[in-house]
Protein backbone atom coordinates (compact mmCIF):
# COMPACT_ATOMS: atom_id res chain seq x y z
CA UNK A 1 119.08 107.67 118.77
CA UNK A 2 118.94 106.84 114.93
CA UNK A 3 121.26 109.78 114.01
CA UNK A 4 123.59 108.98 116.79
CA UNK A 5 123.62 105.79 115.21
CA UNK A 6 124.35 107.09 111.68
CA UNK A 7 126.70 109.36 112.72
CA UNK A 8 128.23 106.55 114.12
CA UNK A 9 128.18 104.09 111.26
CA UNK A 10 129.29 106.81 108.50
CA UNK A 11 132.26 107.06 110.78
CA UNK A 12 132.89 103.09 111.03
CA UNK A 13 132.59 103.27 107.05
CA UNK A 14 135.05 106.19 106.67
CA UNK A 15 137.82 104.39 108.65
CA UNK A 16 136.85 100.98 107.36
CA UNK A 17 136.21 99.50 110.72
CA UNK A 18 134.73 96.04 109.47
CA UNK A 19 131.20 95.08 110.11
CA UNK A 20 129.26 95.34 113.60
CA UNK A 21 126.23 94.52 115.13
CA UNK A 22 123.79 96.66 116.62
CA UNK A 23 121.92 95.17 119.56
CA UNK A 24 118.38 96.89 120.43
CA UNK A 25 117.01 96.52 123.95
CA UNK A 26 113.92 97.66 123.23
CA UNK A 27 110.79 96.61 124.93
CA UNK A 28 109.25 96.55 121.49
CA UNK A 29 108.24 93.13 119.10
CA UNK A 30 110.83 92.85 116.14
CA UNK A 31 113.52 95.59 117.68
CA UNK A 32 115.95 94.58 115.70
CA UNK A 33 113.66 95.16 112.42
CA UNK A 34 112.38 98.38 113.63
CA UNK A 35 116.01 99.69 114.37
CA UNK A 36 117.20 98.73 111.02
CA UNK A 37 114.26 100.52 109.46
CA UNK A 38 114.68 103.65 110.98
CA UNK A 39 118.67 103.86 110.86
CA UNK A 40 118.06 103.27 106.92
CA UNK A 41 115.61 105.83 106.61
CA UNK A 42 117.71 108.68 107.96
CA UNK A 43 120.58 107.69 106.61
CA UNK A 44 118.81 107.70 102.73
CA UNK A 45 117.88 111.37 103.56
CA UNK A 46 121.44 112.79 104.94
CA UNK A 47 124.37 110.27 103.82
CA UNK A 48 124.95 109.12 100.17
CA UNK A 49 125.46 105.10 99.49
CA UNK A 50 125.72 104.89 103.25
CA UNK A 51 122.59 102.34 103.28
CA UNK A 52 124.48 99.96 100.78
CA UNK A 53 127.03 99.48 103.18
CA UNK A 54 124.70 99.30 105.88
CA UNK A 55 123.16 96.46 104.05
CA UNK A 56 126.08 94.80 103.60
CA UNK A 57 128.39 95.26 106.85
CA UNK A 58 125.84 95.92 109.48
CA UNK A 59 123.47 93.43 111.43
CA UNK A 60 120.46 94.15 113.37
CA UNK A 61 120.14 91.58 116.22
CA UNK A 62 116.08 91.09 117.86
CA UNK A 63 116.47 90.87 121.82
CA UNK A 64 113.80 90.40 124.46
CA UNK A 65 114.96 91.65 127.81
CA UNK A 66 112.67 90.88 130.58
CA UNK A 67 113.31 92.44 134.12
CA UNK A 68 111.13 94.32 136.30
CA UNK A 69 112.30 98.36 136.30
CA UNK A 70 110.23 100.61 138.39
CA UNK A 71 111.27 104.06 138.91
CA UNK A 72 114.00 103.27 141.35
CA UNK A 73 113.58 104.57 145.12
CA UNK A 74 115.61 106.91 147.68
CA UNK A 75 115.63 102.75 149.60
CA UNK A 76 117.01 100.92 146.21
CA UNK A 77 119.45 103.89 145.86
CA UNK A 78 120.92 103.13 149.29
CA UNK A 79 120.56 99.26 149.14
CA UNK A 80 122.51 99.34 146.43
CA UNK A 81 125.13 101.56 147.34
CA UNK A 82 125.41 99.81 150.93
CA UNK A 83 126.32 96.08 149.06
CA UNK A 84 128.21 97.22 146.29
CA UNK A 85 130.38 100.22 148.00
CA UNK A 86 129.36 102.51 144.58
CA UNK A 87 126.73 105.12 143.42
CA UNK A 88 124.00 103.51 141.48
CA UNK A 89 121.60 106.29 140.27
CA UNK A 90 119.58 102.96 138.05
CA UNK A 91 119.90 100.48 140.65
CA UNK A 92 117.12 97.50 140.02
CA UNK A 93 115.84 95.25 142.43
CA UNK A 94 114.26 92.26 140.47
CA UNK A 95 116.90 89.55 140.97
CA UNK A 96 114.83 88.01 137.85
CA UNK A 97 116.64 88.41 134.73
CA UNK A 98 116.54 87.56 130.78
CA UNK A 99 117.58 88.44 127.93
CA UNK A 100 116.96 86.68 124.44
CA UNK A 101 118.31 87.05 121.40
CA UNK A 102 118.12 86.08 117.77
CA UNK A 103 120.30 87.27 114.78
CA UNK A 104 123.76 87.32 113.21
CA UNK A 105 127.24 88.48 114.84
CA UNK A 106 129.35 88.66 111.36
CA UNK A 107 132.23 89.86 113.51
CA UNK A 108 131.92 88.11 116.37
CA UNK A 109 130.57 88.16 120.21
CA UNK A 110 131.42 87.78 123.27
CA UNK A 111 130.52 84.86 125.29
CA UNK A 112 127.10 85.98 126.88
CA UNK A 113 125.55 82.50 127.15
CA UNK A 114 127.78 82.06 129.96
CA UNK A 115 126.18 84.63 132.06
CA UNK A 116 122.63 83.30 131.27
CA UNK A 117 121.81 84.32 127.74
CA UNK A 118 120.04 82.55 125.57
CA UNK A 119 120.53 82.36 121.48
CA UNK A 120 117.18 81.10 119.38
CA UNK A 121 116.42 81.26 116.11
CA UNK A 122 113.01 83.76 116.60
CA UNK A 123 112.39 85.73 119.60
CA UNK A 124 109.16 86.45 118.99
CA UNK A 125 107.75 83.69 120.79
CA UNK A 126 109.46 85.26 124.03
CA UNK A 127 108.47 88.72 123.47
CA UNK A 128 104.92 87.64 122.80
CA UNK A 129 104.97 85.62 126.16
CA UNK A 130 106.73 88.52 127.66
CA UNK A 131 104.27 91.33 126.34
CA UNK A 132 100.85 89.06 126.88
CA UNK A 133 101.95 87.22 130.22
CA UNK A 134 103.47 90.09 132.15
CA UNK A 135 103.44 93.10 130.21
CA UNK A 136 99.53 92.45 129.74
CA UNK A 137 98.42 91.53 133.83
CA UNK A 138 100.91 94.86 134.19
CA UNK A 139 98.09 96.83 132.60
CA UNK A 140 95.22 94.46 133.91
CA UNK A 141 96.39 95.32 137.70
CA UNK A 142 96.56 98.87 136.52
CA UNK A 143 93.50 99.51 135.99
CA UNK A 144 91.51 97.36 138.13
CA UNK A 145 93.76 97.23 141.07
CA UNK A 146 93.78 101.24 141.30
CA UNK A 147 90.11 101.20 141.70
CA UNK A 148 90.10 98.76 144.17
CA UNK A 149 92.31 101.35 146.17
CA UNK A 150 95.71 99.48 145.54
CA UNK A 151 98.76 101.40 144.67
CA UNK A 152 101.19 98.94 143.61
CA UNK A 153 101.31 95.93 141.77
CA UNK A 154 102.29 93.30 144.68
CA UNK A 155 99.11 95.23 146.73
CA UNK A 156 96.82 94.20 143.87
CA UNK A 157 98.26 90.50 143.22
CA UNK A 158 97.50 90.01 147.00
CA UNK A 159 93.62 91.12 146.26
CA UNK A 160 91.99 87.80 145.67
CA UNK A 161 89.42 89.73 142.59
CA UNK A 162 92.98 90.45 141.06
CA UNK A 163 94.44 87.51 141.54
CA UNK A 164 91.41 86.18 139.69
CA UNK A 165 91.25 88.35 137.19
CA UNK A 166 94.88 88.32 136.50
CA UNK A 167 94.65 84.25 136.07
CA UNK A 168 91.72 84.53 133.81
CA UNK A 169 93.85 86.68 131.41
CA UNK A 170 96.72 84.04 131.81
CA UNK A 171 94.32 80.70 130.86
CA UNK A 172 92.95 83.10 127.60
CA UNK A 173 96.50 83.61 126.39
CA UNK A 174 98.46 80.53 127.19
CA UNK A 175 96.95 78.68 124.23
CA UNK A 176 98.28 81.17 121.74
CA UNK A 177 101.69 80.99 123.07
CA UNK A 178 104.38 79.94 120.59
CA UNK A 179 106.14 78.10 123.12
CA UNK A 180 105.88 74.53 125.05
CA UNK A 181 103.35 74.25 127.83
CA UNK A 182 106.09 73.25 130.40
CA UNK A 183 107.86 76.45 129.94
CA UNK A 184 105.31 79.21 129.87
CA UNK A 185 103.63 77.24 133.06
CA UNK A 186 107.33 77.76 134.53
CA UNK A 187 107.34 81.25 133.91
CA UNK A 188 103.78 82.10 135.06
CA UNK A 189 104.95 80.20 138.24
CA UNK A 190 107.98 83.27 138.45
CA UNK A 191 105.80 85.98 137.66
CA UNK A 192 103.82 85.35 140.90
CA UNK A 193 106.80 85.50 142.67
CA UNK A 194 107.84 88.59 140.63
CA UNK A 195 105.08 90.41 140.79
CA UNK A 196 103.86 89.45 144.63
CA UNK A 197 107.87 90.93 145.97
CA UNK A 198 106.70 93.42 147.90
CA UNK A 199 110.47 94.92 147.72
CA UNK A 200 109.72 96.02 144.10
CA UNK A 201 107.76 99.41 144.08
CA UNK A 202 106.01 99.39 141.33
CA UNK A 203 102.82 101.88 141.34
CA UNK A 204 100.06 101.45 139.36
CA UNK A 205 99.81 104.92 138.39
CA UNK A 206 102.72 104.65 136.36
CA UNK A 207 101.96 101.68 134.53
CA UNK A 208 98.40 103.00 133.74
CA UNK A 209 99.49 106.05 131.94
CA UNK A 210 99.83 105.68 127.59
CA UNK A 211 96.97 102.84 127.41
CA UNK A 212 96.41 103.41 123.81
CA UNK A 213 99.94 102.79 123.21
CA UNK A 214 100.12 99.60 125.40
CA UNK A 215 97.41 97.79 124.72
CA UNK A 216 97.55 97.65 120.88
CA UNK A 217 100.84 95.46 121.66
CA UNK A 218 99.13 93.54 124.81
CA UNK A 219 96.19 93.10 124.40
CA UNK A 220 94.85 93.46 120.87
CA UNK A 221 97.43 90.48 119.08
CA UNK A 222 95.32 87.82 120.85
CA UNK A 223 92.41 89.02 120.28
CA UNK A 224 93.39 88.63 116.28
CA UNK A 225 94.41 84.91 117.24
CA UNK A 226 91.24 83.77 118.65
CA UNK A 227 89.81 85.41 115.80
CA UNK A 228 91.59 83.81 113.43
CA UNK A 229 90.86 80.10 114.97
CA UNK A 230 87.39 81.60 114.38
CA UNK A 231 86.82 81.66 118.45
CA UNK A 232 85.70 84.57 120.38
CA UNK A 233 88.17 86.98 122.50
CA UNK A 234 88.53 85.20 125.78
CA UNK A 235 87.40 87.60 128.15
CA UNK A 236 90.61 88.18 129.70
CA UNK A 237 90.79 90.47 127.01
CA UNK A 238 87.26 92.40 127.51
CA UNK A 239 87.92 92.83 130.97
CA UNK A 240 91.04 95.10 130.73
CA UNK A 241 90.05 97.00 127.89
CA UNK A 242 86.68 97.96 129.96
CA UNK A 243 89.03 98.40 132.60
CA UNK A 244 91.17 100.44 130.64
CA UNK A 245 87.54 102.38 129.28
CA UNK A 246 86.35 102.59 133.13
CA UNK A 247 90.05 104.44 133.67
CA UNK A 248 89.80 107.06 131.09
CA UNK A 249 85.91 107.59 132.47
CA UNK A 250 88.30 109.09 135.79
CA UNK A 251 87.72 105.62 137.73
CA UNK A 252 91.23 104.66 139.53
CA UNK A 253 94.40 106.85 139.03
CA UNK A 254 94.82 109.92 137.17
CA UNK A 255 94.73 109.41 133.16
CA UNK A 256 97.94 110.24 131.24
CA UNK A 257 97.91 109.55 127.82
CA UNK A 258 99.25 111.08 124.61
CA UNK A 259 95.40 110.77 123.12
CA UNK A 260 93.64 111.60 126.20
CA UNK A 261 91.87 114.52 124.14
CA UNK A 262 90.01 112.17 121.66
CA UNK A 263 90.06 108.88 123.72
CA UNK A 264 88.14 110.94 127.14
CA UNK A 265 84.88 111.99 125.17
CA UNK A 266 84.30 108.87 123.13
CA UNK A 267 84.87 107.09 126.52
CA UNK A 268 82.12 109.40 127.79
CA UNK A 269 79.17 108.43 126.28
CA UNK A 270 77.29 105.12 127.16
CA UNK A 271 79.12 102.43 128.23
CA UNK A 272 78.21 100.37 124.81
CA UNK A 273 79.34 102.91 122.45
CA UNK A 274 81.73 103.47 124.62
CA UNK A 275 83.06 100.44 124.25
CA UNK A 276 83.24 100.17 120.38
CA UNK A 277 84.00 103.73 120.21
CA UNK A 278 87.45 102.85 122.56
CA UNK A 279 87.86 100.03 120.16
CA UNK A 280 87.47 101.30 117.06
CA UNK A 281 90.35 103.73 118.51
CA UNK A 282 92.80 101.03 119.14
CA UNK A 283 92.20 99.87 115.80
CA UNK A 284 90.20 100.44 112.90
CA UNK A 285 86.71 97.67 112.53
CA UNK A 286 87.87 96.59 116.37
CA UNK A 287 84.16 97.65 117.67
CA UNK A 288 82.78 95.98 114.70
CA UNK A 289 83.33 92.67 117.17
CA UNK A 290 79.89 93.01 118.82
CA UNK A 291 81.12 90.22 121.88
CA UNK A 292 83.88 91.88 122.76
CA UNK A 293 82.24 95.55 122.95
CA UNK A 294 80.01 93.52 125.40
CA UNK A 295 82.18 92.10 127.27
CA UNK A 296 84.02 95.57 127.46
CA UNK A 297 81.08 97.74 128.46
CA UNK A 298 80.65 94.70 131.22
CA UNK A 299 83.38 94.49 132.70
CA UNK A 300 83.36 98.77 132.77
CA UNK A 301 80.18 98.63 134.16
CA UNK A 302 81.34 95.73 137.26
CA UNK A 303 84.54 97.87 137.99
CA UNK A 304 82.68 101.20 137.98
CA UNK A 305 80.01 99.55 140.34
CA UNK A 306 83.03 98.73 142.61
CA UNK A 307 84.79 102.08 142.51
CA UNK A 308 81.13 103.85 143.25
């Protein structure tokens, strides 16, 4: 993607095309940044002076989109095709849509407020609600709901233990929200609906696989704010990383992850170093929080009780 991107802006340069903005979709905090970073990277190493005009003609714009995208199903396929009268090989189901963004359009842009947009000054806020709120109970219900026996995420919102779990997470996070109580108790009102459709397939087994990955962005930012209030993690927080620790000890579905190798022994051993071992792995000094590697090695302990 960046040197498609290059390719394409040494192009725009060469026939003096007038600036543009590049709009990242992302599920990733600060796309926009991230995008820019790598395009001028590349474009240092293989095209001359291209980053100066870069600089100077190109915008990044920060999004947060926020819709529910399974893998779509042989059903969805045929639902789709049945209303609309055409193929739709990426059909989605959610009728819940968003899409946020923050940034400059030195050329221009179409009208996209009209169709339900919204333009702020700093997404962040919304992809921090997004990632904590529903990316976050994603992984909680992962882990816990598949050793429970559930297989999708409306099956474990329905189990009361999830549903408990999952609200316990919500009360630790919602006071580190950048955003005003009204509207992130208006969007955890739409994520029950969300996430309870039983028309959206969404199996746990996918969402459990590349925990190391996800739960640095989920999971591990509000741990740093309650740290920095000088409060312990809330255990919302414990409870899916030792759910996350009881997965890659083979409780619930099969693990997939790109550091399965490392993460699989240090999980391994008992559940207290475990637990700081599996921390220290998310990042560096984590395990040095003795309350949370308790609350961790806990809440592993309760879910592998459960699983037998």
């Amino acid at each position: 993607m960046p040197g498609r991107l290059v390719a394409g802006l040494a192009a725009r340069r060469i026939a003096d095309g007038g600036p543009i903005t590049i709009v990242p979709c992302d599920n990733l905090l600060g796309n926009g940044d991230a995008t820019r970073a790598v395009v001028l990277e590349m474009c240092r190493a293989a095209y001359h002076h291209l980053d100066d005009w870069i600089s100077a003609s190109v915008s990044f714009v920060s999004t947060v989109v926020d819709r529910i995208t399974p893998a779509t199903i042989a059903g969805d396929l045929a639902s789709a095709e049945l209303a609309t009268g055409r193929e739709d090989r990426c059909a989605v189901v959610e009728p819940f849509s968003e899409w946020v963004l923050s940034g400059d359009f030195p050329a221009g842009r179409p009208a996209w407020e009209n169709a339900g947009a919204r333009f702020v000054s700093d997404v962040r806020p919304f992809a921090e609600r997004k990632l904590c709120l529903l990316n976050g109970v994603h992984s909680l219900l992962a882990y816990t709901g598949s050793v429970l026996g559930h297989a999708t995420i409306a099956e474990a919102l329905a189990d009361p233990r999830c549903r408990g779990w999952l609200e316990e997470w919500w009360d630790g996070v919602t006071p580190v929200l950048r955003l005003p109580g009204d509207e992130v108790a208006g969007y955890r009102t739409a994520l029950l609906a969300r996430k309870g459709n039983p028309r959206i397939s969404h199996p746990l087994s996918l969402i459990a696989r590349d925990g190391s990955q996800k739960l640095v962005q989920r999971v591990v930012p509000v741990v740093h704010c309650y740290r920095e209030a000088g409060e312990p993690a809330p255990p919302g927080a414990g409870r899916i990383i030792g759910a996350w620790l009881a997965h890659l000890r083979s409780s619930g579905v099969e693990i997939s992850d790109p550091r399965a190798g490392e993460l699989i022994p240090l999980a391994a051993d008992e559940r207290y170093r475990a637990a700081r071992a599996i921390l220290d792995a998310l990042e560096p000094d984590l395990g040095a929080n003795g309350a949370l590697v308790a609350q961790v090695a806990a809440s592993c302990q309760e879910l592998e009780g459960i699983g037998g």
